[in-house]
Protein backbone atom coordinates (compact mmCIF):
# COMPACT_ATOMS: atom_id res chain seq x y z
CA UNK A 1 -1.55 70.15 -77.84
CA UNK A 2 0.87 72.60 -79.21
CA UNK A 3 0.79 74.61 -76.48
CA UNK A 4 1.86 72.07 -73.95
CA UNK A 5 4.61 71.38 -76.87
CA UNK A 6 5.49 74.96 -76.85
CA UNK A 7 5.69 75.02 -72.72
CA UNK A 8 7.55 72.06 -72.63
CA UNK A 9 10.15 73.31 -74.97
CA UNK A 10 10.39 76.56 -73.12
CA UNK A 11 13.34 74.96 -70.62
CA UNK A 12 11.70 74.89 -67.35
CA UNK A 13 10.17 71.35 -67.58
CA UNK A 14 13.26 70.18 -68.51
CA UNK A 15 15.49 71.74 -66.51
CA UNK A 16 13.72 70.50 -63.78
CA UNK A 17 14.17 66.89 -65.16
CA UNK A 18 17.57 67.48 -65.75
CA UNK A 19 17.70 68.85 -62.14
CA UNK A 20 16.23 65.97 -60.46
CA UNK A 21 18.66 63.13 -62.07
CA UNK A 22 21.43 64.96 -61.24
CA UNK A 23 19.88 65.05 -57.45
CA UNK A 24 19.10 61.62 -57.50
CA UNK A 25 22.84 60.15 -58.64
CA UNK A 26 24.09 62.68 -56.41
CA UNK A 27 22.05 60.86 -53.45
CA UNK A 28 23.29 57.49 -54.80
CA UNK A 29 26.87 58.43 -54.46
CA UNK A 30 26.72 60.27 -51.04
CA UNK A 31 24.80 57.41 -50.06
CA UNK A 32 27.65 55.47 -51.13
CA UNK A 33 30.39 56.91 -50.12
CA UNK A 34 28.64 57.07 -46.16
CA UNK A 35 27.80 53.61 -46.80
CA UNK A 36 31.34 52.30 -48.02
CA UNK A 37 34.25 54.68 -46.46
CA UNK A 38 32.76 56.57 -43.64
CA UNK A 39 30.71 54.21 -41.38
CA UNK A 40 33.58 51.43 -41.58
CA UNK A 41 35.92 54.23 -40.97
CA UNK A 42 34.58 55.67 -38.00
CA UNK A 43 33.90 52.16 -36.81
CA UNK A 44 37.33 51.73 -36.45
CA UNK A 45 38.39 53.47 -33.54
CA UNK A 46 37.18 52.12 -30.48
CA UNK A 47 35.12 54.36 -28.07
CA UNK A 48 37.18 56.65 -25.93
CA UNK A 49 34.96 57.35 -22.91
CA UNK A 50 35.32 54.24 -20.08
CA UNK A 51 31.92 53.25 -18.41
């Protein structure tokens, strides 16, 4: 047991945990953004091209 204490205490395990939170609220708010301000934006201007 200690030496999975003394591992996990080393940094990597939790840098990686730190890692992955930070990549999943930085999915949340690029998912957002697209979501909220670009699709409605682009949706906005009509097609340019005529059948």
């Amino acid at each position: 047991m200690s030496g999975f204490k003394k591992s996990l205490m080393q940094g990597n395990v939790i840098d990686l945990a730190v890692a992955v939170v930070i990549g999943a609220a930085f999915n949340s708010i690029v998912n957002s953004f697209v979501t909220h301000l670009l699709t409605p934006l682009i949706s906005a201007f009509p097609p340019t091209s005529q059948p």
